[in-house]
N, C-alpha and C. Protein backbone atom coordinates (compact mmCIF):
# COMPACT_ATOMS: atom_id res chain seq x y z
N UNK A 1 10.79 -21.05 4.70
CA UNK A 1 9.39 -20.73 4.92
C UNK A 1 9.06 -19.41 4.21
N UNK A 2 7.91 -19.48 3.62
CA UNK A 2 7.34 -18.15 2.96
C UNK A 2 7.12 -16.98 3.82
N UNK A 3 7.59 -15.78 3.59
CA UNK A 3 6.89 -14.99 4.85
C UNK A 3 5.27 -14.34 4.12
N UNK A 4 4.40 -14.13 5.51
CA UNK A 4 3.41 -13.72 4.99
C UNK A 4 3.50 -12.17 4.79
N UNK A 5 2.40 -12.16 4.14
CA UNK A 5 2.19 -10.86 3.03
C UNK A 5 1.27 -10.00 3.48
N UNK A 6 1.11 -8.27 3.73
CA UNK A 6 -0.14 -7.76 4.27
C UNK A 6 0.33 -6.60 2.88
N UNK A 7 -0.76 -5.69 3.35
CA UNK A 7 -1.16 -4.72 2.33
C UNK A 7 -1.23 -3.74 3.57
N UNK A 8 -0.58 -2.19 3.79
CA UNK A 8 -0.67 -1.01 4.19
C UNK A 8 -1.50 0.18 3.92
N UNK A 9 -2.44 -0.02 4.43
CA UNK A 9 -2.98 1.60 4.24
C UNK A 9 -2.30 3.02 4.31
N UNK A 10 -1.78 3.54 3.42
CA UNK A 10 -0.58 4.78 3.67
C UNK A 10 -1.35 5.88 3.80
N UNK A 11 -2.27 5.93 2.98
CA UNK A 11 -3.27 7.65 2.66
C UNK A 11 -4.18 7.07 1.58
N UNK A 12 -5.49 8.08 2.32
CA UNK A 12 -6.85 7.82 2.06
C UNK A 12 -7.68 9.32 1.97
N UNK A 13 -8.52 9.05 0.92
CA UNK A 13 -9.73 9.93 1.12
C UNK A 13 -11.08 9.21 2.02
N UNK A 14 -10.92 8.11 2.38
CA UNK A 14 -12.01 7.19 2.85
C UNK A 14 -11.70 7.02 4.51
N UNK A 15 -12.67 7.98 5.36
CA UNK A 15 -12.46 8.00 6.69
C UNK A 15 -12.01 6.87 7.29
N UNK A 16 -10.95 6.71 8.37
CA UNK A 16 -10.59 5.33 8.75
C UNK A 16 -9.83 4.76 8.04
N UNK A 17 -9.47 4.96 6.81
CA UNK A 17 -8.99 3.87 6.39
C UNK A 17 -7.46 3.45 6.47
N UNK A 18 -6.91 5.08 6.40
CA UNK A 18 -5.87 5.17 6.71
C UNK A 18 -5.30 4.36 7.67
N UNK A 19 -3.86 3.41 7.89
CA UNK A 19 -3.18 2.78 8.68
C UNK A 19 -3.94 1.21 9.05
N UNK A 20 -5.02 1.09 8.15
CA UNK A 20 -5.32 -0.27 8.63
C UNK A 20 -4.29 -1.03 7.62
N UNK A 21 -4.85 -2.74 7.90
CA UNK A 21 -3.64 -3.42 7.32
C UNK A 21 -4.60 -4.92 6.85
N UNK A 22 -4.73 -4.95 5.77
CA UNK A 22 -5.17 -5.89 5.68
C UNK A 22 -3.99 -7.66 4.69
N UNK A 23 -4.28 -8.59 5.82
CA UNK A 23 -3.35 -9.85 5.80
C UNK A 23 -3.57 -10.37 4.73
N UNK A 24 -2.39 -11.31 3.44
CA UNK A 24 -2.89 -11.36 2.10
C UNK A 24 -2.38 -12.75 2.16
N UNK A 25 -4.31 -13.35 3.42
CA UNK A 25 -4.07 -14.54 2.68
C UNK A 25 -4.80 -15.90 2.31
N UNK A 26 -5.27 -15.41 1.07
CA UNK A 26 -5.82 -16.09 -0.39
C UNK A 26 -4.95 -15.51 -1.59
N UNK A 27 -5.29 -15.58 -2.02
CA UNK A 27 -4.17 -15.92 -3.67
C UNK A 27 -4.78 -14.60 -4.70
N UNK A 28 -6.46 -14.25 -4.10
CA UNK A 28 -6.62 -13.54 -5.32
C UNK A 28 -7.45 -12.14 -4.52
N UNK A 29 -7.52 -11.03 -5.03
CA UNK A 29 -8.28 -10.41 -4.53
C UNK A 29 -8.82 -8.90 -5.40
N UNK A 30 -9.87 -8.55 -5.28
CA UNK A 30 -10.49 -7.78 -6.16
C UNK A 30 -10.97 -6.49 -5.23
N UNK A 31 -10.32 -5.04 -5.67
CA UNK A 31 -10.43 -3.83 -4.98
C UNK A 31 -11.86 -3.05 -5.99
N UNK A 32 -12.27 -2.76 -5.22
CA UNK A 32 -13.70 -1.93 -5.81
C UNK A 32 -14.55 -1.10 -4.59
N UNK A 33 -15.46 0.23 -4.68
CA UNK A 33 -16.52 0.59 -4.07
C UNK A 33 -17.75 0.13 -3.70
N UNK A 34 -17.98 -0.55 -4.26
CA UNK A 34 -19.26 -1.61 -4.09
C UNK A 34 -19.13 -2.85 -3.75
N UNK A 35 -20.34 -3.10 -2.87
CA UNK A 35 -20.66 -4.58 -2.00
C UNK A 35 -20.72 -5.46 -3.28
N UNK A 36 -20.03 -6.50 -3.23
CA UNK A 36 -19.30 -7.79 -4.39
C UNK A 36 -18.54 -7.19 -5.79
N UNK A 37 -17.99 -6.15 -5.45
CA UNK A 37 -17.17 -5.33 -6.20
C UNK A 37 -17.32 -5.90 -8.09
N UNK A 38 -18.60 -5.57 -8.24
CA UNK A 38 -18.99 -5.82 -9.67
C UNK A 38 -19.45 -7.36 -9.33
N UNK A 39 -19.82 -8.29 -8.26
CA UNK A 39 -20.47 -9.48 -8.41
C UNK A 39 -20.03 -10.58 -9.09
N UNK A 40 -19.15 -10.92 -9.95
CA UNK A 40 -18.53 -11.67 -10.41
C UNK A 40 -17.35 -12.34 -9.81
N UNK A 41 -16.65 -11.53 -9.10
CA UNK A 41 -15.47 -11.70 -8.66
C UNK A 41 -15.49 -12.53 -7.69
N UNK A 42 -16.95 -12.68 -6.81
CA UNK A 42 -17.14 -12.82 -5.25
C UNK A 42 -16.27 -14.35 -5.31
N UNK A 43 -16.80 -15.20 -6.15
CA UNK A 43 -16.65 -16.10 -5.92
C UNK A 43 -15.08 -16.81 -5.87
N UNK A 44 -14.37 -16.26 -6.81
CA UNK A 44 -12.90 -16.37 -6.74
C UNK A 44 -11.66 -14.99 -6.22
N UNK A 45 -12.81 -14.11 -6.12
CA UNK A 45 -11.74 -13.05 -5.58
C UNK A 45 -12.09 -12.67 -4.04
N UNK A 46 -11.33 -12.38 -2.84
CA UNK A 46 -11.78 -11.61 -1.84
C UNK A 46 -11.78 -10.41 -2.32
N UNK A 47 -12.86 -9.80 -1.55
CA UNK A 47 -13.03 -8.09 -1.62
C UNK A 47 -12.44 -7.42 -0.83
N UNK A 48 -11.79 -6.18 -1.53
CA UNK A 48 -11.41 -5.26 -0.52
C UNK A 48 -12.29 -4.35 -0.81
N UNK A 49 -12.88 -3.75 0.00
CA UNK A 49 -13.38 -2.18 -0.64
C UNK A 49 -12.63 -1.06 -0.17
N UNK A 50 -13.04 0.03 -1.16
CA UNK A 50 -12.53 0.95 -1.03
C UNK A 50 -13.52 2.12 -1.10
N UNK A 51 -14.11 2.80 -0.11
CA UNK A 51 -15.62 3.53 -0.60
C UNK A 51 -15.52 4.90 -1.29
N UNK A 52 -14.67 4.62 -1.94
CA UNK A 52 -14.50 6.56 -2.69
C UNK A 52 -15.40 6.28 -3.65
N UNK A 53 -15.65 7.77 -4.06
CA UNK A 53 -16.44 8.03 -5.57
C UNK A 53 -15.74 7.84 -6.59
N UNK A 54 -13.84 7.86 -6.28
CA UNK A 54 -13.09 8.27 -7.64
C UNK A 54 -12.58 6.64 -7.86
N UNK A 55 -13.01 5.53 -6.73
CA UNK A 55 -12.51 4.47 -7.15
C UNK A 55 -13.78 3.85 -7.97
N UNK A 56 -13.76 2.63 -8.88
CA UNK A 56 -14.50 2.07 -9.42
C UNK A 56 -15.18 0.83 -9.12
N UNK A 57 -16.18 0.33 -9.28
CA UNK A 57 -16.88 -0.44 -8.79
C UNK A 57 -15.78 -2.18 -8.65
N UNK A 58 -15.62 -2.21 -9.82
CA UNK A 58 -14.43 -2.92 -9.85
C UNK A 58 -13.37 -2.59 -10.06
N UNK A 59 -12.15 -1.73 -9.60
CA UNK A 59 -10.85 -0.82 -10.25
C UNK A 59 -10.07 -1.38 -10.44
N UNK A 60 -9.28 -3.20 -9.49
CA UNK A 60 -7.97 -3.66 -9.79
C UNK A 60 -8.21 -4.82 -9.40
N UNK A 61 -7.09 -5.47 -9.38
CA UNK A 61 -7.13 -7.02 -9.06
C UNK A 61 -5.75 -7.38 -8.53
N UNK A 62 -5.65 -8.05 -7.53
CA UNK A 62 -3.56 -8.38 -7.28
C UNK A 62 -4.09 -9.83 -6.78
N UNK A 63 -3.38 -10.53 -7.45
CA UNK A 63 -3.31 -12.02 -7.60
C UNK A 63 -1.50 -12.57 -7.22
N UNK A 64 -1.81 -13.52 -6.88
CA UNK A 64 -0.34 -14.16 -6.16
C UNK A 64 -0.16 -15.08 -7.45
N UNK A 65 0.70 -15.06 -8.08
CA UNK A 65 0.96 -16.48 -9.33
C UNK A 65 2.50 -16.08 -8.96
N UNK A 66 3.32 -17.66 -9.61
CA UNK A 66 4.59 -17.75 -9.46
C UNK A 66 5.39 -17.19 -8.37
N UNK A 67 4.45 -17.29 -7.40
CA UNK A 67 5.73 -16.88 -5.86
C UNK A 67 5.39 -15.33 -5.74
N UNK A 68 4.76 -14.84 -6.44
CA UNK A 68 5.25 -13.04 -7.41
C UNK A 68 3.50 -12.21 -6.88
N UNK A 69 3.25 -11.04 -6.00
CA UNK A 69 2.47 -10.44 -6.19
C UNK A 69 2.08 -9.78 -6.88
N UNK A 70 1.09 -10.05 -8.06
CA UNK A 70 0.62 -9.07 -9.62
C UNK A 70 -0.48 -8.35 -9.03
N UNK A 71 -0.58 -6.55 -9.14
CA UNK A 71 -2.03 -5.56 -9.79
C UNK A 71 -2.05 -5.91 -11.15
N UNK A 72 -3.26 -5.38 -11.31
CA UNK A 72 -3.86 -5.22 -12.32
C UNK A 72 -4.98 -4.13 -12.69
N UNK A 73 -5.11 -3.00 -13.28
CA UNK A 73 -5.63 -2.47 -13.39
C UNK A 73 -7.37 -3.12 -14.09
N UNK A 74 -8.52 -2.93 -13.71
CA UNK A 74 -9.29 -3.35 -14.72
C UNK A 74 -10.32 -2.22 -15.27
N UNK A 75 -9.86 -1.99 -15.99
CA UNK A 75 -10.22 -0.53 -17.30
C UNK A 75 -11.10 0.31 -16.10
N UNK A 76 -10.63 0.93 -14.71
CA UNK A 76 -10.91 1.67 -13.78
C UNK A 76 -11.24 3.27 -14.97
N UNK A 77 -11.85 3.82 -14.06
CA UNK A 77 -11.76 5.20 -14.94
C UNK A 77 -10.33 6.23 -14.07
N UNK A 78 -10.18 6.17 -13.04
CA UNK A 78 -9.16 6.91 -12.55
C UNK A 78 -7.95 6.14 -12.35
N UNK A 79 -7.65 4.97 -13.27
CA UNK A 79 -6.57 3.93 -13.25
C UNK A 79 -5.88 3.55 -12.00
N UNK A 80 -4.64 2.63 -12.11
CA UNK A 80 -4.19 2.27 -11.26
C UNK A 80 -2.43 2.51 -10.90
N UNK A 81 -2.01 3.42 -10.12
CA UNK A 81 -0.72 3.84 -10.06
C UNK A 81 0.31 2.72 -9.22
N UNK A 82 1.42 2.59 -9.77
CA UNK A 82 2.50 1.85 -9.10
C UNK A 82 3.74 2.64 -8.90
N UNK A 83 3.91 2.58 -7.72
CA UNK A 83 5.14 4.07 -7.55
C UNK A 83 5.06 5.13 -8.04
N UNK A 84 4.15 5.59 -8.55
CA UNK A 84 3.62 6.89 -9.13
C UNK A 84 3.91 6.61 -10.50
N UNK A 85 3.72 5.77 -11.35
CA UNK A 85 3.30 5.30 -12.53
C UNK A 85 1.84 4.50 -12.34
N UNK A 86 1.70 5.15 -13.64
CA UNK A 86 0.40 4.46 -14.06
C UNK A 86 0.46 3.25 -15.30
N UNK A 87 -0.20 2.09 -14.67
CA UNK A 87 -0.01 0.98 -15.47
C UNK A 87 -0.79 0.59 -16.46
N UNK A 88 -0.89 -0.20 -17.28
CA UNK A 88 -1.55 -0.24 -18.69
C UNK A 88 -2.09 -1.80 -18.61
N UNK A 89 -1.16 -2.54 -17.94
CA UNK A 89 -0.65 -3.79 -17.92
C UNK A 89 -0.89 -4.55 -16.73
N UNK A 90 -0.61 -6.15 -15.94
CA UNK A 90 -0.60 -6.81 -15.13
C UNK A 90 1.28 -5.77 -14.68
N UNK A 91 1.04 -5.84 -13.35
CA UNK A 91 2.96 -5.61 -12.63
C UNK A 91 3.20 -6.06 -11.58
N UNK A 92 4.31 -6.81 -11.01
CA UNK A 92 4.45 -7.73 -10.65
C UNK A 92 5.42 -6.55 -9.44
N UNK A 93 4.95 -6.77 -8.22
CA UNK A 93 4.99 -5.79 -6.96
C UNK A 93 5.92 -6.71 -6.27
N UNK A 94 7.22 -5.68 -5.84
CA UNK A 94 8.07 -6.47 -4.42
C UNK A 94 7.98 -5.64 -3.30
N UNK A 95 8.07 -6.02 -2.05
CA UNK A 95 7.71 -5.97 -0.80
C UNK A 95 8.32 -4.34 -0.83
N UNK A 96 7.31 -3.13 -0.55
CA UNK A 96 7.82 -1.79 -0.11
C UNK A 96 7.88 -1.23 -1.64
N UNK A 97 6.50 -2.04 -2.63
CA UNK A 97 5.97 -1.18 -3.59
C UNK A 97 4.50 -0.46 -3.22
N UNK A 98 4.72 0.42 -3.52
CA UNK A 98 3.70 1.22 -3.32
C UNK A 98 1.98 1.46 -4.71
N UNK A 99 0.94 0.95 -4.49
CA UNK A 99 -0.15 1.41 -5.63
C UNK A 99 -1.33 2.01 -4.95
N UNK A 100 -1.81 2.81 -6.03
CA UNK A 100 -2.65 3.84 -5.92
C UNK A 100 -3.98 3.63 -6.23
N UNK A 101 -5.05 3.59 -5.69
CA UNK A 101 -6.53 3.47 -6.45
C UNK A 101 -7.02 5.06 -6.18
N UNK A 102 -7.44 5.85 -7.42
CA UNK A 102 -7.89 7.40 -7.07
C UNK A 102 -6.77 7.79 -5.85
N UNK A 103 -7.77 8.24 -4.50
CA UNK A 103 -6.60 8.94 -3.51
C UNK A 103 -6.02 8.05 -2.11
N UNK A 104 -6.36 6.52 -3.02
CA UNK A 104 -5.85 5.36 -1.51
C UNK A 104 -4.84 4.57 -2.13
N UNK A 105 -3.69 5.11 -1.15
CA UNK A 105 -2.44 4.14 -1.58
C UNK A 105 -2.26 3.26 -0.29
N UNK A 106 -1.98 1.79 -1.11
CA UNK A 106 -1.21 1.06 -0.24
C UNK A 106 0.19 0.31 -0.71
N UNK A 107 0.71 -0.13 0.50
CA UNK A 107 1.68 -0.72 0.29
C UNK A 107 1.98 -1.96 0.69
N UNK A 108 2.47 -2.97 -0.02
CA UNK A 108 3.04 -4.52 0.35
C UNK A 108 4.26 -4.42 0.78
N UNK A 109 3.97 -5.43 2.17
CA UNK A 109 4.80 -5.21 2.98
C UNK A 109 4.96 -6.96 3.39
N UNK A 110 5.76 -7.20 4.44
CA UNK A 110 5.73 -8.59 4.69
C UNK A 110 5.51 -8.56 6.53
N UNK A 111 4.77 -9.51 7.55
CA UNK A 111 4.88 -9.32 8.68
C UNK A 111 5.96 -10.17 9.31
């Protein structure tokens, strides 16, 4: 059996946000500051938001393909960090990787 997948709130500039946990499960999902995080996405991506100023309307994307959780940065202005690298590229995240949007990191975890 697959185990399921959540996402960790570790640290935030966005009141509250810290320690919530949100459950990952649809296949695709699109992180941004704004309500339909750039409008395009709504329809095939869930939204997460994230309400900072330093994140971007649309900043990333983590999609489930091949068994494998992928970010993706999408040309954010304050990019997208993975373990304290910054990615250029799609990267393919295992359980107790850590990414960054501006000053909100979370982490994939399994319940």
């Amino acid at each position: 059996m697959e185990p399921t997948y959540q996402l960790r709130v570790l640290g935030s500039d966005v009141e509250g946000l810290v320690g919530q946990r949100f459950e990952l499960a649809e296949s695709r999902y699109a992180f941004g500051r704004a309500e339909g995080v750039g409008g395009f996405y709504l329809n095939d991506y869930r939204a997460i938001y994230v309400r900072s100023n330093g994140v971007s309307r649309v900043h990333a994307t983590l999609e489930k393909r091949d068994g494998a959780w992928w970010i993706a940065d999408e040309q954010s202005h304050a990019g997208t960090n993975v373990n304290g690298d910054r990615i250029d590229g799609p990267r393919a995240l295992k359980v107790g990787d850590r990414f960054t949007l501006f000053k909100t990191t979370f982490e994939l975890a399994t319940t």
